[in-house]
PDB file of N, CA and C in Angstrom:
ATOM      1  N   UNK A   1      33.742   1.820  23.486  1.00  0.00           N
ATOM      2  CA  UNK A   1      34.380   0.909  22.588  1.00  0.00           C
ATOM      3  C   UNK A   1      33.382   0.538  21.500  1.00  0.00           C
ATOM      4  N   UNK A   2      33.879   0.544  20.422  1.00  0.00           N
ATOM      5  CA  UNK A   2      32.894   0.211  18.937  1.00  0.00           C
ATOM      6  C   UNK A   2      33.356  -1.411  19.196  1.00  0.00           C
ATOM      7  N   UNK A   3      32.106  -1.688  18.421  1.00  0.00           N
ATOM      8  CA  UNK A   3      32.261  -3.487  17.319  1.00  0.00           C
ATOM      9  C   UNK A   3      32.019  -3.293  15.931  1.00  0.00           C
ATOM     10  N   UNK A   4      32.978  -3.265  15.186  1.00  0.00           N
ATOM     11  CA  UNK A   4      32.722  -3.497  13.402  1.00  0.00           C
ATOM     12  C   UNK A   4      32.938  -4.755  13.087  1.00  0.00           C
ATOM     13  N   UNK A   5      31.614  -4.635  12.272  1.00  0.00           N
ATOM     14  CA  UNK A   5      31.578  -5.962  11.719  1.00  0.00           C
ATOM     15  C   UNK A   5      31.616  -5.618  10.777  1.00  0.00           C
ATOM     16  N   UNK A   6      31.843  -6.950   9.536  1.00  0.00           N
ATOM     17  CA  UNK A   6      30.881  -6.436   8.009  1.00  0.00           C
ATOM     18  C   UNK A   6      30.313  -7.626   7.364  1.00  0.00           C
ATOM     19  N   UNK A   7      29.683  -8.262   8.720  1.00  0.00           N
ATOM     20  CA  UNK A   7      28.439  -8.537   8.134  1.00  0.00           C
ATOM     21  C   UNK A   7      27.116  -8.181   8.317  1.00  0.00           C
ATOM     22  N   UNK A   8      26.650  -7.937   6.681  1.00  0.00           N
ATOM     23  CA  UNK A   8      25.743  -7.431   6.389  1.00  0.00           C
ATOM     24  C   UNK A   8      24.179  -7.638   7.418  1.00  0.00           C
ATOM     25  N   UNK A   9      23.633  -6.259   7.763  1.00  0.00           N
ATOM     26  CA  UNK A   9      22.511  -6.452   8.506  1.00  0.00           C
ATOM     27  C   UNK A   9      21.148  -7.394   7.705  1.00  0.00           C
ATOM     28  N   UNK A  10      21.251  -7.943   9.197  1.00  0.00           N
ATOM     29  CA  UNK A  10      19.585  -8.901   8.666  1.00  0.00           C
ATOM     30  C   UNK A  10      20.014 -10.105   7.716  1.00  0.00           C
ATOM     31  N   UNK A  11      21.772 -10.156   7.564  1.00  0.00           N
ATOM     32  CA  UNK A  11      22.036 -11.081   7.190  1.00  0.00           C
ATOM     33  C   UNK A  11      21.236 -12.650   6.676  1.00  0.00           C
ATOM     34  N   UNK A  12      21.076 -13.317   7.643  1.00  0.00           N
ATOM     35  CA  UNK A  12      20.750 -14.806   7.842  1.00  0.00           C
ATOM     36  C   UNK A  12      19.609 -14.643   8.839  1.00  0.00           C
ATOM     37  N   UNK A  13      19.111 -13.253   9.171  1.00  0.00           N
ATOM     38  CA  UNK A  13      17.626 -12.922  10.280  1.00  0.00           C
ATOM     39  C   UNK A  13      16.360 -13.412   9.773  1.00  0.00           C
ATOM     40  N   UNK A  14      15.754 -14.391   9.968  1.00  0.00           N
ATOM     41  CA  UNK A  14      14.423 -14.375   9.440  1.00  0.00           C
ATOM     42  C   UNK A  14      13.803 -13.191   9.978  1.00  0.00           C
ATOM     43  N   UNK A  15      14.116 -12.843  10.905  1.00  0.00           N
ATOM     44  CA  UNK A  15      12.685 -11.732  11.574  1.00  0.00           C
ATOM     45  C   UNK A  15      12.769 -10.058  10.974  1.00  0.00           C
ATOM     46  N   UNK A  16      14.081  -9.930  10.056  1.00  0.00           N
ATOM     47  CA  UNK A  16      14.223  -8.932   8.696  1.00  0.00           C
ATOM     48  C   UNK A  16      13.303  -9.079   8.377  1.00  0.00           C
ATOM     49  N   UNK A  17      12.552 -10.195   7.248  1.00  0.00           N
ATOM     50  CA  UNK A  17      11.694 -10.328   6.458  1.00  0.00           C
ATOM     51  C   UNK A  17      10.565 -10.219   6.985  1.00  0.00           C
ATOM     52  N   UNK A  18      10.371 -10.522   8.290  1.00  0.00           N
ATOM     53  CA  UNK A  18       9.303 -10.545   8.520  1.00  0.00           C
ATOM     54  C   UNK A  18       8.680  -9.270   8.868  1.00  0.00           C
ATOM     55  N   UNK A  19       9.482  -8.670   9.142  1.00  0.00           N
ATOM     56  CA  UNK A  19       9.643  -6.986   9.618  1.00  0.00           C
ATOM     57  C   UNK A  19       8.903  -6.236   8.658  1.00  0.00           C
ATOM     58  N   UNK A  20      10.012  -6.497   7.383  1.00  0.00           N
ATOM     59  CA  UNK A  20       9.851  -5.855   6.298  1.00  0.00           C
ATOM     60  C   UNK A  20       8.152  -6.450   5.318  1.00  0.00           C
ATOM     61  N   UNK A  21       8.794  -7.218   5.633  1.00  0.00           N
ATOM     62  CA  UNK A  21       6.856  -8.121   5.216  1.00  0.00           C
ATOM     63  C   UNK A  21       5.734  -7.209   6.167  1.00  0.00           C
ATOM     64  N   UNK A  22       6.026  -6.940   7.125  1.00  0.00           N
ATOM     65  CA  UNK A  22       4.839  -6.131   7.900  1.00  0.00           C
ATOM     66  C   UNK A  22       4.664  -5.111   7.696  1.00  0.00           C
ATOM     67  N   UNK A  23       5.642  -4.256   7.696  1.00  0.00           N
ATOM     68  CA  UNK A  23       5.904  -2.993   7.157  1.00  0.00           C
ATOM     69  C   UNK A  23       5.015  -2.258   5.804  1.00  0.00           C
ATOM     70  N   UNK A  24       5.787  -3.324   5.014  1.00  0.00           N
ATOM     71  CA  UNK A  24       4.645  -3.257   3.471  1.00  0.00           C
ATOM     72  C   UNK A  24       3.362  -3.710   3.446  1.00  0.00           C
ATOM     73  N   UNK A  25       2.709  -4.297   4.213  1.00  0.00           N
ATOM     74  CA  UNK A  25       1.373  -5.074   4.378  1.00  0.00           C
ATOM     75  C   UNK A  25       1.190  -3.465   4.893  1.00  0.00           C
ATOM     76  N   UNK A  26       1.415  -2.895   5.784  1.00  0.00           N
ATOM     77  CA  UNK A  26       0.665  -1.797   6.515  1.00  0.00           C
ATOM     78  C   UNK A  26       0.774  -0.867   6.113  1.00  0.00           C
ATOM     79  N   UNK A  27       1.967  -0.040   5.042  1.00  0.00           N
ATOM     80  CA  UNK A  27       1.913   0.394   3.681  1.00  0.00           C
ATOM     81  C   UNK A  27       0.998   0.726   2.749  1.00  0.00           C
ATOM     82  N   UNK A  28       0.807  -0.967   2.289  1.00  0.00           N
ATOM     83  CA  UNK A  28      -0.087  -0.940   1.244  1.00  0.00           C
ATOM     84  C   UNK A  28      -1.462  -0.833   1.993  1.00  0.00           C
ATOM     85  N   UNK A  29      -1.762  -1.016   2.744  1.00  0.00           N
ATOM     86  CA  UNK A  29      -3.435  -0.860   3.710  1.00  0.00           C
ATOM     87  C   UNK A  29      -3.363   0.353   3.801  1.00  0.00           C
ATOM     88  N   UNK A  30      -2.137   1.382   3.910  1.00  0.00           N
ATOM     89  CA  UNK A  30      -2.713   2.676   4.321  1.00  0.00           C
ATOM     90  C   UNK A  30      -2.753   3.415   3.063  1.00  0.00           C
ATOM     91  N   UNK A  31      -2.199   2.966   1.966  1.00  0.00           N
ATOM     92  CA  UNK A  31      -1.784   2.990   0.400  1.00  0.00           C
ATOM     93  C   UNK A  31      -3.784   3.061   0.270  1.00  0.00           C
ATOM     94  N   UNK A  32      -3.983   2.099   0.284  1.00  0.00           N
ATOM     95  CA  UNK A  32      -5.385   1.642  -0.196  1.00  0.00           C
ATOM     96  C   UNK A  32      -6.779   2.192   0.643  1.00  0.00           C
ATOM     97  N   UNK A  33      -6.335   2.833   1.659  1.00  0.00           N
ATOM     98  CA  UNK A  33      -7.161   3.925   2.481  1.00  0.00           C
ATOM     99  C   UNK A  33      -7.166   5.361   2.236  1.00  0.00           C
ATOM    100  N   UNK A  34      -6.092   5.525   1.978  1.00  0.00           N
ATOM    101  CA  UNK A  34      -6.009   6.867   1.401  1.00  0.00           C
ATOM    102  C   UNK A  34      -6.718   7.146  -0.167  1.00  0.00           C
ATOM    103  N   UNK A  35      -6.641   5.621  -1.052  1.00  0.00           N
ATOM    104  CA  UNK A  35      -7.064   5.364  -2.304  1.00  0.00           C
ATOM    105  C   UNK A  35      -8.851   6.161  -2.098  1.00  0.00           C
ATOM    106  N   UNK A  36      -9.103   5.181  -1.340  1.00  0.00           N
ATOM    107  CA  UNK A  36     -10.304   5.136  -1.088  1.00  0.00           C
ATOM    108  C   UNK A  36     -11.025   6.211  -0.908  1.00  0.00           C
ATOM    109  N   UNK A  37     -10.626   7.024   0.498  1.00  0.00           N
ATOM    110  CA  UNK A  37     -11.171   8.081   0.987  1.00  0.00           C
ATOM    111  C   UNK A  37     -11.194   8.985   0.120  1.00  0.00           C
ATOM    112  N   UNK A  38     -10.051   9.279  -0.888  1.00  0.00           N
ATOM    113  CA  UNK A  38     -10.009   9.930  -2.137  1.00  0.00           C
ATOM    114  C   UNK A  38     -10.759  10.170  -3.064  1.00  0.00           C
ATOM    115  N   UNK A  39     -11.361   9.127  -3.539  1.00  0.00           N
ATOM    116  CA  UNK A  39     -11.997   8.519  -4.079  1.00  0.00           C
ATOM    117  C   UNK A  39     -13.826   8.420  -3.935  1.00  0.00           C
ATOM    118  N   UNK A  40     -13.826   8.393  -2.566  1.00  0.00           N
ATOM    119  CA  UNK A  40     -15.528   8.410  -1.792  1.00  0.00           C
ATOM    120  C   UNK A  40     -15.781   9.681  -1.875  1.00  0.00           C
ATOM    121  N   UNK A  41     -14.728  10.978  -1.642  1.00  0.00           N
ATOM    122  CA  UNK A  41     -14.962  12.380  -1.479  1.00  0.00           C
ATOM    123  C   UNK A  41     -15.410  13.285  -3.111  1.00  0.00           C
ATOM    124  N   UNK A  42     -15.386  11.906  -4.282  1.00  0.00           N
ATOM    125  CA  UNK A  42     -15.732  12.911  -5.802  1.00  0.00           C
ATOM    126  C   UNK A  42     -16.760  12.348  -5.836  1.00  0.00           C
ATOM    127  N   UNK A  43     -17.415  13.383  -6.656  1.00  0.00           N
ATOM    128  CA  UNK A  43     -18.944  13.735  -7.025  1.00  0.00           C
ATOM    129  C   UNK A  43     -19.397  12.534  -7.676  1.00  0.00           C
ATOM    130  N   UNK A  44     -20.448  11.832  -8.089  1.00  0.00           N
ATOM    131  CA  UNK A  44     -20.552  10.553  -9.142  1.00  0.00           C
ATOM    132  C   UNK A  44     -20.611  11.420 -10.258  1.00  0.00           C
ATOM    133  N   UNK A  45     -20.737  12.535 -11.172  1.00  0.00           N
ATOM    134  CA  UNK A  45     -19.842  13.107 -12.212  1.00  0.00           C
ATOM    135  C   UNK A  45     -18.815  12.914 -12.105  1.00  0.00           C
ATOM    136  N   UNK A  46     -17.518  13.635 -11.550  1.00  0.00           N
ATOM    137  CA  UNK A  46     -15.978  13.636 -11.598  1.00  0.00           C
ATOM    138  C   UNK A  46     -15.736  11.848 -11.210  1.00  0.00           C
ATOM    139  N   UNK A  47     -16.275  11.341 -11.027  1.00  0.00           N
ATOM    140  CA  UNK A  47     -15.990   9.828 -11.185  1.00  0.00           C
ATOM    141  C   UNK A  47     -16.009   8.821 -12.410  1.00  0.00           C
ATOM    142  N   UNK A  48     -17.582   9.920 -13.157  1.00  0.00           N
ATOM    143  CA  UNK A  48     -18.112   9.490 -14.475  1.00  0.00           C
ATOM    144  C   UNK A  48     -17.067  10.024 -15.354  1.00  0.00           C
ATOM    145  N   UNK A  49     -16.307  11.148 -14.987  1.00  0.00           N
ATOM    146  CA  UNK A  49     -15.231  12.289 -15.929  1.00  0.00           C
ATOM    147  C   UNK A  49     -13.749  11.053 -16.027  1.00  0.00           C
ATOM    148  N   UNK A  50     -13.744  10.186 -15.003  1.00  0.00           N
ATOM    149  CA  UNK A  50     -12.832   9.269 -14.610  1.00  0.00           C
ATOM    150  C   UNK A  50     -12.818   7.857 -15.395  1.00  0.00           C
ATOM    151  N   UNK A  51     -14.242   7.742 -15.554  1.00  0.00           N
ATOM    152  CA  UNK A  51     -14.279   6.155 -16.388  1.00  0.00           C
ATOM    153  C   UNK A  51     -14.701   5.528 -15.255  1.00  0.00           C
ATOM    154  N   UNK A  52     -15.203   5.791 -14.227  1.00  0.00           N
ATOM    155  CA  UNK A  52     -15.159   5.280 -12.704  1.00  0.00           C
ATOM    156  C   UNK A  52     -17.101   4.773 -12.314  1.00  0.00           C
ATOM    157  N   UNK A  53     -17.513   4.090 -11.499  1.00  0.00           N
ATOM    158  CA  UNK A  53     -18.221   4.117 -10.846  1.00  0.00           C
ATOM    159  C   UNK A  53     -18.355   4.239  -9.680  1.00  0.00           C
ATOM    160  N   UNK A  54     -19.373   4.470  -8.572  1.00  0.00           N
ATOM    161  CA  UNK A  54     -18.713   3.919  -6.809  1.00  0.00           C
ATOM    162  C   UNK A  54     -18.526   2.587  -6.820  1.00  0.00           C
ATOM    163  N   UNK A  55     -18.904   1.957  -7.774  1.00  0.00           N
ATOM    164  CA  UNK A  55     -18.633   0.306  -6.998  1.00  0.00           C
ATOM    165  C   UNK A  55     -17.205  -0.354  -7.450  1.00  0.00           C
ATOM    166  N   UNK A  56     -16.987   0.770  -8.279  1.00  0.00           N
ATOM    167  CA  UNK A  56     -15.128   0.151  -8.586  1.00  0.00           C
ATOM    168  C   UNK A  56     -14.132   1.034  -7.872  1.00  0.00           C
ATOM    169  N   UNK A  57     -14.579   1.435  -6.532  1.00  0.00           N
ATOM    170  CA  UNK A  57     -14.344   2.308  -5.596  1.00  0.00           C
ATOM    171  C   UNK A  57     -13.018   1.292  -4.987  1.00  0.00           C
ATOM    172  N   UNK A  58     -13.385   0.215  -4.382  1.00  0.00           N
ATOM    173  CA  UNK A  58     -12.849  -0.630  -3.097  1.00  0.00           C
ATOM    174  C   UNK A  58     -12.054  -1.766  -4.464  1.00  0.00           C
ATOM    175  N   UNK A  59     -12.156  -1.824  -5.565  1.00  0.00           N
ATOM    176  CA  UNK A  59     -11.589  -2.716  -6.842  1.00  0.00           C
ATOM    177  C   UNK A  59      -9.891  -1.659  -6.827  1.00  0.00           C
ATOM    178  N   UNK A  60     -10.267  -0.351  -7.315  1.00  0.00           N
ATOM    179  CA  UNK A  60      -9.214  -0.065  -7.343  1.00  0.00           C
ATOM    180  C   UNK A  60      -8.352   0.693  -5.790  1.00  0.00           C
ATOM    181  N   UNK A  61      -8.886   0.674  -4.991  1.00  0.00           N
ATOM    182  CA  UNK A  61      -8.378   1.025  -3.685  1.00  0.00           C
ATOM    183  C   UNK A  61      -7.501  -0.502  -3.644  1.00  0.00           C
ATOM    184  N   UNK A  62      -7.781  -1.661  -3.489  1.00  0.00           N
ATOM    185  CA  UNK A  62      -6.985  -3.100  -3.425  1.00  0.00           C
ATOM    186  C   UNK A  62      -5.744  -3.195  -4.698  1.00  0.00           C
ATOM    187  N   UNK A  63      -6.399  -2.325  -5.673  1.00  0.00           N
ATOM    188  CA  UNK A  63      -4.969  -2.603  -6.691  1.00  0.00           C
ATOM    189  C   UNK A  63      -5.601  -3.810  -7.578  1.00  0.00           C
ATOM    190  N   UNK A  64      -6.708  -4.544  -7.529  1.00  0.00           N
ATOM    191  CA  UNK A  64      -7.125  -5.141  -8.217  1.00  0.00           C
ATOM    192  C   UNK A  64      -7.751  -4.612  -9.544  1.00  0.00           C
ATOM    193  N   UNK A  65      -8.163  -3.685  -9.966  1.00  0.00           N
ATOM    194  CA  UNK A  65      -9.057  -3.189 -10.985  1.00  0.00           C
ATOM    195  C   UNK A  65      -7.565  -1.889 -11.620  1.00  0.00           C
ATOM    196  N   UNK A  66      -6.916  -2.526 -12.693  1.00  0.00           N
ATOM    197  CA  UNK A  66      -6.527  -1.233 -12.975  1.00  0.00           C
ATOM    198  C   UNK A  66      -6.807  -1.244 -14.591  1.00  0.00           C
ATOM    199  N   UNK A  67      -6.749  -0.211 -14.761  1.00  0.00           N
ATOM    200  CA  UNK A  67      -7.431   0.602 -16.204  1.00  0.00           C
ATOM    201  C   UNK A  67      -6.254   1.390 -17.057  1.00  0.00           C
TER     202      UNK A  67
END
């Protein structure tokens, strides 16, 4: 036996948001690890070819430093 509803999922759920709030937090951390490692693996030329230094390595891995 089915149940149809139509109301909308996660409706009135706080724990949607919170879901989805976690989700993107762990996202963007793996967003900003991948930045990174990317990033640690070029030469300090192809960094210099970039406008880049290493120490604006972990600036733009956070999304803070953009150019």
């Amino acid at each position: 036996m089915a149940i149809i509803s139509n109301r909308p999922l996660g409706g009135d759920f706080g724990g949607t948001r919170v879901l989805a709030g976690l989700v993107g937090r762990i996202a963007a951390w793996n967003d900003a690890r991948v930045t990174r490692a990317s990033l640690s693996r070029l030469s300090d030329r192809e960094l210099d070819d970039l406008g880049l230094v290493r120490g604006d390595i972990d600036e733009i891995a956070q999304g803070s430093k953009l150019r």
